[in-house]
C-alpha atoms as a PDB file:
ATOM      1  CA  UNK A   1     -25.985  -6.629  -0.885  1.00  0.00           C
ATOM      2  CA  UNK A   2     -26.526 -10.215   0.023  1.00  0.00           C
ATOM      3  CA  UNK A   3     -26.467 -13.164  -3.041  1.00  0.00           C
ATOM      4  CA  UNK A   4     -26.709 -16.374  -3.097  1.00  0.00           C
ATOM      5  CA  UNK A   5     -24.162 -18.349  -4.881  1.00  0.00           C
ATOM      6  CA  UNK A   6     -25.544 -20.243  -7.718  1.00  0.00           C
ATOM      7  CA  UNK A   7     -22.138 -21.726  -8.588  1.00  0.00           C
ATOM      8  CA  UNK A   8     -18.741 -21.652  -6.909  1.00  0.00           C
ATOM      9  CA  UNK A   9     -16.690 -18.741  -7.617  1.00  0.00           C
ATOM     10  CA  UNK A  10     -13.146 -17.850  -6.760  1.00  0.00           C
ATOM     11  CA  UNK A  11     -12.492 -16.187  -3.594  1.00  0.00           C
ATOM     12  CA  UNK A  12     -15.649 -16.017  -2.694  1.00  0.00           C
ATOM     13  CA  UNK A  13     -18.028 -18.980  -1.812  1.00  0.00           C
ATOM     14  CA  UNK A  14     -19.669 -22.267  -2.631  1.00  0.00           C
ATOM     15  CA  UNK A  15     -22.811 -22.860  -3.967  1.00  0.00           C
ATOM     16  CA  UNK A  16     -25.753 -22.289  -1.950  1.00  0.00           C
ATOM     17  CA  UNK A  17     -23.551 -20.109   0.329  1.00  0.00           C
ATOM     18  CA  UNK A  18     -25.118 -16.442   0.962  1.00  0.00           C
ATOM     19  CA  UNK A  19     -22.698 -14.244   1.071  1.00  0.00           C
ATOM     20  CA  UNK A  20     -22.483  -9.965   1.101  1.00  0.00           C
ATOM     21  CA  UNK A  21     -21.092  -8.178  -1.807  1.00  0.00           C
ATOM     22  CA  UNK A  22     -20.903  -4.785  -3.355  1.00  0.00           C
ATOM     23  CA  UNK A  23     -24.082  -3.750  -4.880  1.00  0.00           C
ATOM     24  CA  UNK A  24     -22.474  -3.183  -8.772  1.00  0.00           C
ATOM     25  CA  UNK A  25     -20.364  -6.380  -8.259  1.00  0.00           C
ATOM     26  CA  UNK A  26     -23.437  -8.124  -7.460  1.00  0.00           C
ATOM     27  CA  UNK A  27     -26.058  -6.555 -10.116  1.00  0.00           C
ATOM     28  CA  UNK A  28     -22.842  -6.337 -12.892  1.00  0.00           C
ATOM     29  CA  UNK A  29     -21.193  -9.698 -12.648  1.00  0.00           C
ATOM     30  CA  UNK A  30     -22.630 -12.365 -10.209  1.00  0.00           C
ATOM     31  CA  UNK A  31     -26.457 -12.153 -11.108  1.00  0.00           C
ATOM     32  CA  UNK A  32     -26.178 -10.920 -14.764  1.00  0.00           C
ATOM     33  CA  UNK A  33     -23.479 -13.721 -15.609  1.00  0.00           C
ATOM     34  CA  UNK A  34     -26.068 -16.347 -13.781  1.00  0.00           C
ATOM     35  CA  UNK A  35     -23.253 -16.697 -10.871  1.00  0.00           C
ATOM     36  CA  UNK A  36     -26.130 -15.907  -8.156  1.00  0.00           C
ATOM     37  CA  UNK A  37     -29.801 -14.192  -7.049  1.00  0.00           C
ATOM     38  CA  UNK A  38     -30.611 -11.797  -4.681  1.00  0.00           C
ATOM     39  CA  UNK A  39     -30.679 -13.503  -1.600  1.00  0.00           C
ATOM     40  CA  UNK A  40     -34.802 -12.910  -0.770  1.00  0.00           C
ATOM     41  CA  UNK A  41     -36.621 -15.987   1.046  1.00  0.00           C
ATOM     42  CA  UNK A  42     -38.046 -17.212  -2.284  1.00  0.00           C
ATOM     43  CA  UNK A  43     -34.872 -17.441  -3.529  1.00  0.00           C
ATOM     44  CA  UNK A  44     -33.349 -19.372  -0.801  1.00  0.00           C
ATOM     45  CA  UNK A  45     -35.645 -21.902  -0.599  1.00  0.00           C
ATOM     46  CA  UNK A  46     -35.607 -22.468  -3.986  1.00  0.00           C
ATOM     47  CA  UNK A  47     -31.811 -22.045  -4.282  1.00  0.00           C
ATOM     48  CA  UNK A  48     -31.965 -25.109  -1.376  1.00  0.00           C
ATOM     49  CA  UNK A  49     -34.124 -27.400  -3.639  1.00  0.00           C
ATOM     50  CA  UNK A  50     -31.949 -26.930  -6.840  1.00  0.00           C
ATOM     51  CA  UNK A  51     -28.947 -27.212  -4.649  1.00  0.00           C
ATOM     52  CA  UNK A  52     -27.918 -30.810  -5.318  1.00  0.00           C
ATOM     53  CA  UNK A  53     -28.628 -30.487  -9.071  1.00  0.00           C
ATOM     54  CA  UNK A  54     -26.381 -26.988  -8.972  1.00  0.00           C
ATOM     55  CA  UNK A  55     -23.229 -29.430  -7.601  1.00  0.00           C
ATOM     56  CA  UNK A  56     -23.678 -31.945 -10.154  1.00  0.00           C
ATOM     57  CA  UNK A  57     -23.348 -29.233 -12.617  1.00  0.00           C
ATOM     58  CA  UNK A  58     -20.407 -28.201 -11.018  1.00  0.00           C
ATOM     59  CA  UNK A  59     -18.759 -31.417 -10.740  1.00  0.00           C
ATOM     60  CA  UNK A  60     -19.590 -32.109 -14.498  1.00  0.00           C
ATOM     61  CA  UNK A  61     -17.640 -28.435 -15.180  1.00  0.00           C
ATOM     62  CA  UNK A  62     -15.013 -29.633 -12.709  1.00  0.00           C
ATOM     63  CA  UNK A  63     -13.868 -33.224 -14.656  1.00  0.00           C
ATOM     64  CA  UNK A  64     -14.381 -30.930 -18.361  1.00  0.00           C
ATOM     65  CA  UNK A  65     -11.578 -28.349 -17.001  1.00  0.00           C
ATOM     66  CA  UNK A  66      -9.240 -30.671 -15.321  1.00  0.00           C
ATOM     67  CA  UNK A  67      -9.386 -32.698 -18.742  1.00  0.00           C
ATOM     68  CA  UNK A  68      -8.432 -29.298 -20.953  1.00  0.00           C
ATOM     69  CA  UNK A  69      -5.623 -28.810 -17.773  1.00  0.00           C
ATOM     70  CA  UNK A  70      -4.610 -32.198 -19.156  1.00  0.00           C
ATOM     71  CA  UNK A  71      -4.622 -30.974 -22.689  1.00  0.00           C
ATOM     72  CA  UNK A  72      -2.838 -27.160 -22.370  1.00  0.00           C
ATOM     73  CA  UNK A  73      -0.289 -27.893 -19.230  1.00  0.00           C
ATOM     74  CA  UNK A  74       2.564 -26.202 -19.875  1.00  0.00           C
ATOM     75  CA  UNK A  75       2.106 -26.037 -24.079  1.00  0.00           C
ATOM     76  CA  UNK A  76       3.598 -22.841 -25.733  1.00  0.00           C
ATOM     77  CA  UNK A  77       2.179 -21.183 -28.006  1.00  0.00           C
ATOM     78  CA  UNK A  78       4.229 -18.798 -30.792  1.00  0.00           C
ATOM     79  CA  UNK A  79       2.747 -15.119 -31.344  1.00  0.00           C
ATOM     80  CA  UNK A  80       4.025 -13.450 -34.729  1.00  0.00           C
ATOM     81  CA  UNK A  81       4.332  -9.254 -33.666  1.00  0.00           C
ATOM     82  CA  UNK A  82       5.830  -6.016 -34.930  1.00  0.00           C
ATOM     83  CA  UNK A  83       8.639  -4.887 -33.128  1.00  0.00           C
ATOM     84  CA  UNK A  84      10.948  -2.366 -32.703  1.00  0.00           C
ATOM     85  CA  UNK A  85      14.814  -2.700 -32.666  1.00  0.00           C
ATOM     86  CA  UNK A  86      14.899  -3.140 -28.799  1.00  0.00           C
ATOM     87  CA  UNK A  87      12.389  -5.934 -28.930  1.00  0.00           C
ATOM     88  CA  UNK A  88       9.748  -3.932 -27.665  1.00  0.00           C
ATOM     89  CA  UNK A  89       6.388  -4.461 -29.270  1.00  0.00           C
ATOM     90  CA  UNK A  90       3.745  -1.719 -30.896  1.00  0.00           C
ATOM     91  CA  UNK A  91       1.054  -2.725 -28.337  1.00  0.00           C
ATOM     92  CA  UNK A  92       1.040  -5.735 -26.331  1.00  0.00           C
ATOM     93  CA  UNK A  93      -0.295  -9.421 -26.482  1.00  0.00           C
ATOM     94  CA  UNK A  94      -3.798  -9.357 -25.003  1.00  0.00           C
ATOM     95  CA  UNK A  95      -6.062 -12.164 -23.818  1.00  0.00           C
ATOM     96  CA  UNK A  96      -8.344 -12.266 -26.546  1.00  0.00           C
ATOM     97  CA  UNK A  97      -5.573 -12.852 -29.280  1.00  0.00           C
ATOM     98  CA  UNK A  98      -4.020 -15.606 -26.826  1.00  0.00           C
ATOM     99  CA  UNK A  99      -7.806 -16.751 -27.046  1.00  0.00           C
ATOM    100  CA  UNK A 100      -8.204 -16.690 -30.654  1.00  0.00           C
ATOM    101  CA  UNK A 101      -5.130 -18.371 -31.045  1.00  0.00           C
ATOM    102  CA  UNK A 102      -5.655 -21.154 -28.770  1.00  0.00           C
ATOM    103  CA  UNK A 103      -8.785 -21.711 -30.556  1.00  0.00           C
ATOM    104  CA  UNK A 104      -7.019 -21.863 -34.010  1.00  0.00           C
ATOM    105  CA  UNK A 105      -4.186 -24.302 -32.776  1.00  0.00           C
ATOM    106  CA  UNK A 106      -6.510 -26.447 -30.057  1.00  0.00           C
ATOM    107  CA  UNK A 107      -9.425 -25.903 -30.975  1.00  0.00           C
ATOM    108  CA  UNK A 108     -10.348 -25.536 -27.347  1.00  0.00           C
ATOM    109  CA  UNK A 109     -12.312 -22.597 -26.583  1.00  0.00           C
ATOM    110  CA  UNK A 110     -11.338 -20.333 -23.946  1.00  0.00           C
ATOM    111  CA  UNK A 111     -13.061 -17.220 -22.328  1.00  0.00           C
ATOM    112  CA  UNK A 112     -10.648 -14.505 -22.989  1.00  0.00           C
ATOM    113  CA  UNK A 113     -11.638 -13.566 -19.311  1.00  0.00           C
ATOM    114  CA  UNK A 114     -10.213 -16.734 -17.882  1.00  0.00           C
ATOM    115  CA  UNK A 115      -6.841 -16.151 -19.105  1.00  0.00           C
ATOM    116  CA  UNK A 116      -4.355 -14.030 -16.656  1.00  0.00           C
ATOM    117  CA  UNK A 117      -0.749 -13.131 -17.778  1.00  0.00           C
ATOM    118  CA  UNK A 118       1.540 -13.018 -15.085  1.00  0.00           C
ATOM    119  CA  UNK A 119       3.555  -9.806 -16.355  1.00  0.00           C
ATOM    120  CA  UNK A 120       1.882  -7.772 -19.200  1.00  0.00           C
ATOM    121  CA  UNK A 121       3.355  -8.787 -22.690  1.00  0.00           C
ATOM    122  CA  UNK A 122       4.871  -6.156 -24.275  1.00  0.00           C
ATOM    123  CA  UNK A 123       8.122  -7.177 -25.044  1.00  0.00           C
ATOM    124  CA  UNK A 124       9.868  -9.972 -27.132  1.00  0.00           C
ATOM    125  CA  UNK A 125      10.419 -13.424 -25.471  1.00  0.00           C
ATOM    126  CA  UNK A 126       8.705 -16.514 -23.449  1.00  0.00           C
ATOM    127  CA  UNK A 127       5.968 -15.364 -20.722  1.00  0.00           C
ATOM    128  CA  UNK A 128       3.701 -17.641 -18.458  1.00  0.00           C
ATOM    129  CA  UNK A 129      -0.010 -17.204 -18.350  1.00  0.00           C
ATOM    130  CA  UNK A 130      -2.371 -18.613 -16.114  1.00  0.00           C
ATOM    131  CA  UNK A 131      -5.594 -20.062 -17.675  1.00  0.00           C
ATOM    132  CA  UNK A 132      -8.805 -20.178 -14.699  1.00  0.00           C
ATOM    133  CA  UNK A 133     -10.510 -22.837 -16.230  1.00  0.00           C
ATOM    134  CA  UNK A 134     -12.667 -23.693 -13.210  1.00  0.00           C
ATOM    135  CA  UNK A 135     -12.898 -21.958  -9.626  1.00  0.00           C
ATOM    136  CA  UNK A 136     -10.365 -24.571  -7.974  1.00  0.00           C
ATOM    137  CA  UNK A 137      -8.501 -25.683 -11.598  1.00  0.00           C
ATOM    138  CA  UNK A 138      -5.873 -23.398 -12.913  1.00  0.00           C
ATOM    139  CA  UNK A 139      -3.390 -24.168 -15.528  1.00  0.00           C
ATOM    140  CA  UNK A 140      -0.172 -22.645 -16.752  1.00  0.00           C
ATOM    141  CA  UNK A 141       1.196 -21.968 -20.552  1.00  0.00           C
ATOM    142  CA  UNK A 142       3.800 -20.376 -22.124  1.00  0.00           C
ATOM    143  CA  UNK A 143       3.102 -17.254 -24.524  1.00  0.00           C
ATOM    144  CA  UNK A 144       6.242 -17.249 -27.326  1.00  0.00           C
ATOM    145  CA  UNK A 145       6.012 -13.551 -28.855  1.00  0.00           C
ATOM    146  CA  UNK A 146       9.148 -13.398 -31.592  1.00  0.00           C
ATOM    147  CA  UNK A 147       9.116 -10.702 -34.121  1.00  0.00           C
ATOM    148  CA  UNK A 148       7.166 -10.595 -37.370  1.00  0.00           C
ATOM    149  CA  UNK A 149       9.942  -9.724 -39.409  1.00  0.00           C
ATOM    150  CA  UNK A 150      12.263 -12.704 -39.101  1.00  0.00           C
ATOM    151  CA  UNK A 151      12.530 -14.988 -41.381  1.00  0.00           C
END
């Protein structure tokens, strides 16, 4: 199915760029998340006149993540879990409680969708994660899970 960007996305395009894509990935994510439209004439030409005004948006989203890059670069944050007596955990650290938190201690809000661990956290210890926070600005911090019962 061909889309035209409305924004630029990861991996994919610019905006303005018409590219093909899975029907579901298209109808699911890109046009229901306002990322594109279904690439019909109307919506070219219209996608051509908006076209400046859709990259000052992005530059204005561009300067707002490097600025929160500034603010989490390499910060840890400490997760309180149960855990067994091999330092394994009952469940595992997912990216909406690494959201909430980082909302409670920055106040900065962050789409639980944007953040990527590098392993999954299931275990006690100090693990990276990657925070998207724009389509060409990624960050990294540190996730510190230690175990609920110390004290």
């Amino acid at each position: 199915m061909k889309v035209i960007l409305l924004e630029n996305v990861r991996k994919l395009g610019s905006i303005g760029e018409i590219i093909d894509v899975k029907r579901g990935y298209a109808r699911n994510y890109l046009i229901s998340n306002k990322k594109a439209l279904f690439a019909s004439k109307e919506n070219i030409k219209e996608v051509e006149k908006i076209k400046v005004e859709l990259d000052k948006k992005d530059q204005e989203k561009k300067a707002a993540a490097k600025t929160l890059k500034e603010t989490l670069q390499n910060k840890e944050f400490l997760i309180k879990k149960l855990s067994t007596e091999n330092k394994e955990l009952y469940g595992s650290v997912k990216p909406s409680e690494i959201s909430k938190m980082i909302i409670e201690k920055e106040k900065i809000e962050i789409n639980p969708s944007q953040i990527q661990p590098v392993k999954e956290i299931k275990t006690l210890g100090t693990f990276k994660v990657i925070l998207n926070l724009h389509s060409e600005i990624q960050t990294e911090i540190n996730i510190k899970v230690i175990s609920e019962d110390n004290k």
